[in-house]
Protein backbone atom coordinates (compact mmCIF):
# COMPACT_ATOMS: atom_id res chain seq x y z
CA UNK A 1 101.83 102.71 109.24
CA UNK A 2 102.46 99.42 110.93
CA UNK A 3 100.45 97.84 113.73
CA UNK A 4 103.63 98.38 116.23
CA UNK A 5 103.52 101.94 115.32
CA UNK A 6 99.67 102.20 115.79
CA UNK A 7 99.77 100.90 119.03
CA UNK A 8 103.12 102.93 120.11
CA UNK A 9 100.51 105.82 118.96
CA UNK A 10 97.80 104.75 121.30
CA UNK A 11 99.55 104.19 124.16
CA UNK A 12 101.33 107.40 123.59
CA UNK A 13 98.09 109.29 123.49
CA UNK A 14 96.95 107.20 127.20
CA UNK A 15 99.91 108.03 128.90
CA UNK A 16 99.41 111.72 128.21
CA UNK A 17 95.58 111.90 129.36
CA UNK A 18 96.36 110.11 132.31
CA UNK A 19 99.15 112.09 133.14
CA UNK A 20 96.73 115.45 132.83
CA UNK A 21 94.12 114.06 134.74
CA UNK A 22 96.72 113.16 137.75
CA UNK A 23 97.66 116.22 137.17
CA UNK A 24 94.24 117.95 137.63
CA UNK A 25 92.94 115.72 140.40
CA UNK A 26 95.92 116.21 142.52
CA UNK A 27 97.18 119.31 141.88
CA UNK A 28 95.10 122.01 139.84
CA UNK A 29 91.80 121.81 141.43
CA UNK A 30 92.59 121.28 144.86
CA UNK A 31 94.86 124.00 144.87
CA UNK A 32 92.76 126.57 143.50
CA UNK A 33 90.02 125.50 145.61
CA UNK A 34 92.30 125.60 148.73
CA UNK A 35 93.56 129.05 147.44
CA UNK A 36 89.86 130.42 147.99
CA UNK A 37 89.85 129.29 151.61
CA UNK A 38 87.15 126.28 150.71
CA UNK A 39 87.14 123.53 153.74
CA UNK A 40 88.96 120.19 153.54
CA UNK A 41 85.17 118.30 153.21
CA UNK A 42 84.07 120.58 149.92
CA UNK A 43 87.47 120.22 148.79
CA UNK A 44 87.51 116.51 148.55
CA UNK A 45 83.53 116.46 147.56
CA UNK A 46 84.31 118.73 144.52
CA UNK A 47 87.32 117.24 144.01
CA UNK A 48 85.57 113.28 143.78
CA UNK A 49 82.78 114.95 141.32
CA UNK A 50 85.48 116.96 139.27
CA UNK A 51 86.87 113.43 138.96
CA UNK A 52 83.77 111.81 137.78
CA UNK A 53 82.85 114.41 135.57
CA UNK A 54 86.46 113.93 133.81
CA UNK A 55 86.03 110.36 133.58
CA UNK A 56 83.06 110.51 132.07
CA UNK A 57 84.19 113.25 129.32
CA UNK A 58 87.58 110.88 129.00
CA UNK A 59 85.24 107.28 128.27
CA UNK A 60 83.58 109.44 125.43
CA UNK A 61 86.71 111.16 124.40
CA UNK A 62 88.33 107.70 124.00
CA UNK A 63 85.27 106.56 122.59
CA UNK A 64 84.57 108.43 120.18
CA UNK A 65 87.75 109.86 118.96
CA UNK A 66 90.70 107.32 120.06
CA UNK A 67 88.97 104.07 119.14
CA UNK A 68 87.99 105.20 115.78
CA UNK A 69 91.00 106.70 114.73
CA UNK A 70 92.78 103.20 116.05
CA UNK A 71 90.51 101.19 114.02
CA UNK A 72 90.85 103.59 111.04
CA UNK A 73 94.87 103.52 111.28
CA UNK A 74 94.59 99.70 111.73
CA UNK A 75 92.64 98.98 108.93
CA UNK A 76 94.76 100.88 106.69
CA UNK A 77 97.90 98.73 108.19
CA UNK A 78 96.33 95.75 107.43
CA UNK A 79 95.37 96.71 103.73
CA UNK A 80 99.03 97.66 103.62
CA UNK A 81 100.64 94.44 104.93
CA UNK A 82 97.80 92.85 102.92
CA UNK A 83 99.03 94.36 100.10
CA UNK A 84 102.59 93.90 100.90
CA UNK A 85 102.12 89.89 101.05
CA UNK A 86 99.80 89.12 97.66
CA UNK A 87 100.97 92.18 95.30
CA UNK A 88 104.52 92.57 93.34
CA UNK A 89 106.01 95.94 94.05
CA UNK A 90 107.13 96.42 90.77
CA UNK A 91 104.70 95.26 88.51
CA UNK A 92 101.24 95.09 90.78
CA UNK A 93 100.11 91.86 89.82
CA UNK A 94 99.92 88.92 92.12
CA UNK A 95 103.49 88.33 93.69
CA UNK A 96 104.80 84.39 93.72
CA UNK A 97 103.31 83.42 96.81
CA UNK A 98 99.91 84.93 96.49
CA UNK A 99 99.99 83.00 92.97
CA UNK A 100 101.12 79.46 94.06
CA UNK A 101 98.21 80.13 96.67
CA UNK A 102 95.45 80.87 94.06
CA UNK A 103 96.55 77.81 92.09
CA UNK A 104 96.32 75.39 94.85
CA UNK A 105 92.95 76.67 95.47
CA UNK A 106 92.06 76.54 91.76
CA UNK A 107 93.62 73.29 91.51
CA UNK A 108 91.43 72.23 94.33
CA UNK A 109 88.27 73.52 92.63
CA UNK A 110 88.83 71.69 89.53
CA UNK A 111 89.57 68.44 90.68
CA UNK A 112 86.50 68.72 93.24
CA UNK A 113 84.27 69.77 90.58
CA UNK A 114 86.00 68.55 87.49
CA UNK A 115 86.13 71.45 85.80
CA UNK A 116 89.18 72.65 83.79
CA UNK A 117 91.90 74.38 84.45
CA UNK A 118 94.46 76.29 82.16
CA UNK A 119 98.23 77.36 83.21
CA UNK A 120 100.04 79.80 80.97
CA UNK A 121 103.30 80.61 81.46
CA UNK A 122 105.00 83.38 79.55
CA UNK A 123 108.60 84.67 79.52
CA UNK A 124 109.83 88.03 78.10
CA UNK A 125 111.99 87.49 75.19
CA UNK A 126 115.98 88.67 75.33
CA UNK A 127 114.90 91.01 78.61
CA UNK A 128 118.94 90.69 79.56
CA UNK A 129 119.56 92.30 76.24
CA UNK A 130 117.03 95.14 77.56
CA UNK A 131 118.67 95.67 80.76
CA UNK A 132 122.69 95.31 79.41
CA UNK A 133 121.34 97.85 76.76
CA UNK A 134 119.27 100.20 78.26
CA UNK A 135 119.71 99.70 81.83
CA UNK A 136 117.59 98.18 84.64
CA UNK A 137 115.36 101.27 85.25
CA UNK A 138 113.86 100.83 81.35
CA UNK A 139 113.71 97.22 82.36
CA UNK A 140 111.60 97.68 85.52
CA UNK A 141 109.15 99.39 83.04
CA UNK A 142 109.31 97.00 80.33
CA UNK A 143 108.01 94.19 83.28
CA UNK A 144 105.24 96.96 84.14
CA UNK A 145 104.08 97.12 80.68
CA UNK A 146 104.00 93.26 80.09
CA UNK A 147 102.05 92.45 83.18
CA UNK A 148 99.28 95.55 82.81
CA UNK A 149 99.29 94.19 78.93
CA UNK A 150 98.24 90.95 80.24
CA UNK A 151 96.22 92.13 83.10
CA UNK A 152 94.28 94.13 80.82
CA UNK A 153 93.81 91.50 77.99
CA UNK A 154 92.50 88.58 79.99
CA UNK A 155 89.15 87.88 81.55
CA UNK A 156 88.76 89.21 85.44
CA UNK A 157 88.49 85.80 86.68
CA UNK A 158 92.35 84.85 85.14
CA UNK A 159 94.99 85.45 87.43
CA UNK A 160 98.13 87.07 86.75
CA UNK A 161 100.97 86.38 89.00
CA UNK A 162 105.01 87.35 88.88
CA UNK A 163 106.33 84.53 89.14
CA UNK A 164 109.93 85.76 89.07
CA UNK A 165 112.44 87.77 87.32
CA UNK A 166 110.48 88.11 83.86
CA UNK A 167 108.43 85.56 83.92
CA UNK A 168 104.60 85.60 85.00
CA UNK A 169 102.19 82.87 85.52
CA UNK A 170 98.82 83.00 84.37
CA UNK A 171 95.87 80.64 85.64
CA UNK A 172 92.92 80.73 83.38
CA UNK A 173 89.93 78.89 85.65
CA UNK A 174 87.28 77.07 83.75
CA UNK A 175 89.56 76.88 80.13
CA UNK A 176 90.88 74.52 78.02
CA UNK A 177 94.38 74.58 76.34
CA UNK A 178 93.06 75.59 73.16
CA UNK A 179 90.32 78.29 74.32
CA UNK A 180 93.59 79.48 76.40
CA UNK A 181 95.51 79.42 72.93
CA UNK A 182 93.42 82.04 71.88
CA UNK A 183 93.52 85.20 74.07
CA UNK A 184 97.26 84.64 74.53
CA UNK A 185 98.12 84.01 71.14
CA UNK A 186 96.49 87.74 70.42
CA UNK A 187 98.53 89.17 73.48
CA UNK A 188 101.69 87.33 72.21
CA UNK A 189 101.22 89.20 68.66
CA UNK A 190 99.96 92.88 70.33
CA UNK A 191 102.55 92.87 72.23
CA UNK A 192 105.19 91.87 69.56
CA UNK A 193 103.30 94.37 67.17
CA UNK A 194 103.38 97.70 69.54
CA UNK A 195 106.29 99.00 70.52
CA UNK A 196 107.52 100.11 73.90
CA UNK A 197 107.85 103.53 74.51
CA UNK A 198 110.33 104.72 77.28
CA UNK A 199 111.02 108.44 76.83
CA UNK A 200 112.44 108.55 73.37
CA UNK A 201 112.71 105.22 72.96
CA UNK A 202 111.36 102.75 71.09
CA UNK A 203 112.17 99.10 72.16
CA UNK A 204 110.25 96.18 70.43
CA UNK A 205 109.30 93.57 72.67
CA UNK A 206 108.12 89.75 72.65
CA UNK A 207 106.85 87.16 74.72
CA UNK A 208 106.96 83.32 74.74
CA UNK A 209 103.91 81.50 76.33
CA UNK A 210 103.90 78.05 77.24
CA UNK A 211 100.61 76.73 77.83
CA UNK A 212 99.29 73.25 80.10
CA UNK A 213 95.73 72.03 80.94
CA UNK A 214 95.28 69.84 84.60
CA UNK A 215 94.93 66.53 83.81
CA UNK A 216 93.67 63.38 85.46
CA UNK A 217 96.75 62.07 86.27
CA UNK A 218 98.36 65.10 87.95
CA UNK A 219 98.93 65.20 92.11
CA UNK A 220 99.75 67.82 92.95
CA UNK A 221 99.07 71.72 91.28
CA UNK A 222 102.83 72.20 90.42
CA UNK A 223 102.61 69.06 87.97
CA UNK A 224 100.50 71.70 85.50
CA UNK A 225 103.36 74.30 85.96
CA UNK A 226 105.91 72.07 85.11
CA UNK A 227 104.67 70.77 81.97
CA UNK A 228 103.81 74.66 81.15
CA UNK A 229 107.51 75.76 81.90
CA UNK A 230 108.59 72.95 79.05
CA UNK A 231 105.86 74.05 76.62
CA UNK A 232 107.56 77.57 77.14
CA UNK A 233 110.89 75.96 76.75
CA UNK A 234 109.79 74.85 73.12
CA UNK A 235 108.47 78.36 72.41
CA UNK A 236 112.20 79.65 73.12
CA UNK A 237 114.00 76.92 71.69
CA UNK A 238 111.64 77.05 68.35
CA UNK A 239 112.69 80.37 67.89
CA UNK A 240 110.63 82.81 70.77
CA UNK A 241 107.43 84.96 70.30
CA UNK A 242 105.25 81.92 70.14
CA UNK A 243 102.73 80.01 72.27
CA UNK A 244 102.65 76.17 72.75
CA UNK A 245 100.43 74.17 74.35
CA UNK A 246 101.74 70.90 75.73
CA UNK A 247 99.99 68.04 74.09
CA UNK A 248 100.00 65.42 77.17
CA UNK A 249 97.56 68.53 78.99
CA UNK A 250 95.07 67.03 76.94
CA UNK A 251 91.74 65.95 78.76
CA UNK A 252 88.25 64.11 77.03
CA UNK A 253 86.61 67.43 76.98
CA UNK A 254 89.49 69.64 75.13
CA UNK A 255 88.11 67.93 72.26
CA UNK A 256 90.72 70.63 69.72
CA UNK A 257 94.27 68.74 68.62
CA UNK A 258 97.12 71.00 70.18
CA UNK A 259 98.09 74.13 68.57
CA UNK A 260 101.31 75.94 68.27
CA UNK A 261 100.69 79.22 67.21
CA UNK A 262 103.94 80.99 65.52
């Protein structure tokens, strides 16, 4: 429910108890009262306190039913639109432009308190040989599985992010290249290692991970992405279902030489 259709609700519901309580102040009660012979004076005295009595009974109708039920319904179409603008449909994970927000902010972080900062980013392996072969419905689900096996197999504090088509970014805060080596070296081979099952199939999946630290040098976040999208261009070039770090990520505290991890 949107906020347009919230407050077509709303005003829906106002127009209606306005239009009953015309109705009842100028019509219903003064005609029943007339009907029993009651003089002009009561009429309009009851008439004045019939009308105060129903305002009163409307403030805490409105009160206590309308206004919460507008705040309820408006809260849920913000978590909605919320949800809408950071989250992939397909996959649940952190769409592209909730991701290049949470890097700039990370980016930020690390260069203002010169900490580290890891970017991953991984690609699935021959996913156009999925989708000519088994169609793009198995392929949706293919996406799902990668990103929950990631999701699942990283800390809380790494963020997982579609970054388009089949390819995720990953921003590890507070890691090196080579401590970032690690965990997605053992999600490279788990995934590799268990097929996916989609009905009665069995389709065997990879990934390629490219892997880049910040760096002293770098400007702007997007340098880090860059240099992570041409360690994954290695991986697929050296043959796929690998992870590379890129060796110019290095800082003075990611004391480790670079690993490439078949």
């Amino acid at each position: 429910m949107g906020f347009k259709t919230v407050i077509n609700d709303l005003a829906k519901y106002l127009k209606r108890m306005i239009l009953v309580n015309m109705l009842v102040l100028t019509l219903i009660v003064p005609v029943i009262l007339i009907s029993f012979g009651m003089e002009t004076s009561r009429v309009a005295l009851i008439t004045a306190l019939s009308s105060f009595l129903l305002c009163t009974a409307n403030f805490f109708f409105i009160n206590g039913f309308f206004v919460r039920k507008t705040e309820s319904s408006l809260t849920m179409s913000y978590a909605s639109i919320q949800n809408d603008y950071l989250y992939d449909d397909l996959t649940k994970v952190y769409n592209r432009r909730a991701g290049l927000i949470r890097l700039a902010e990370e980016f930020a972080r690390a260069r203002r308190s010169g900490s580290t900062l890891s970017v991953a980013m991984v690609d699935a392996d021959h996913f156009k040989n999925v989708n000519d072969t088994y169609g793009h419905l198995v392929g949706d689900s293919v996406l799902t599985h990668i990103a929950s096996a990631l999701k699942s197999g990283l800390r809380e504090c790494d963020i997982v992010t579609r970054y388009g088509g089949e390819e995720f970014l990953i921003l590890l805060p507070d890691t090196s290249g080579t401590q970032a080596s690690q965990p997605l070296n053992r999600l490279r081979r788990s995934i590799a290692e268990n097929n996916f099952i989609y009905n009665n199939l069995e389709i065997q999946m990879s990934v390629s991970i490219g892997i880049a630290t910040i760096s002293s040098t770098d400007e702007d976040p997007m340098d880090i992405v860059l240099r992570a999208d041409k360690a994954l261009y290695s991986a697929k070039k050296a043959g796929r279902n690998k992870v590379i770090y890129d060796r110019r990520s290095r800082r003075k505290t990611d004391l480790h030489p670079a690993m490439s991890h078949a």
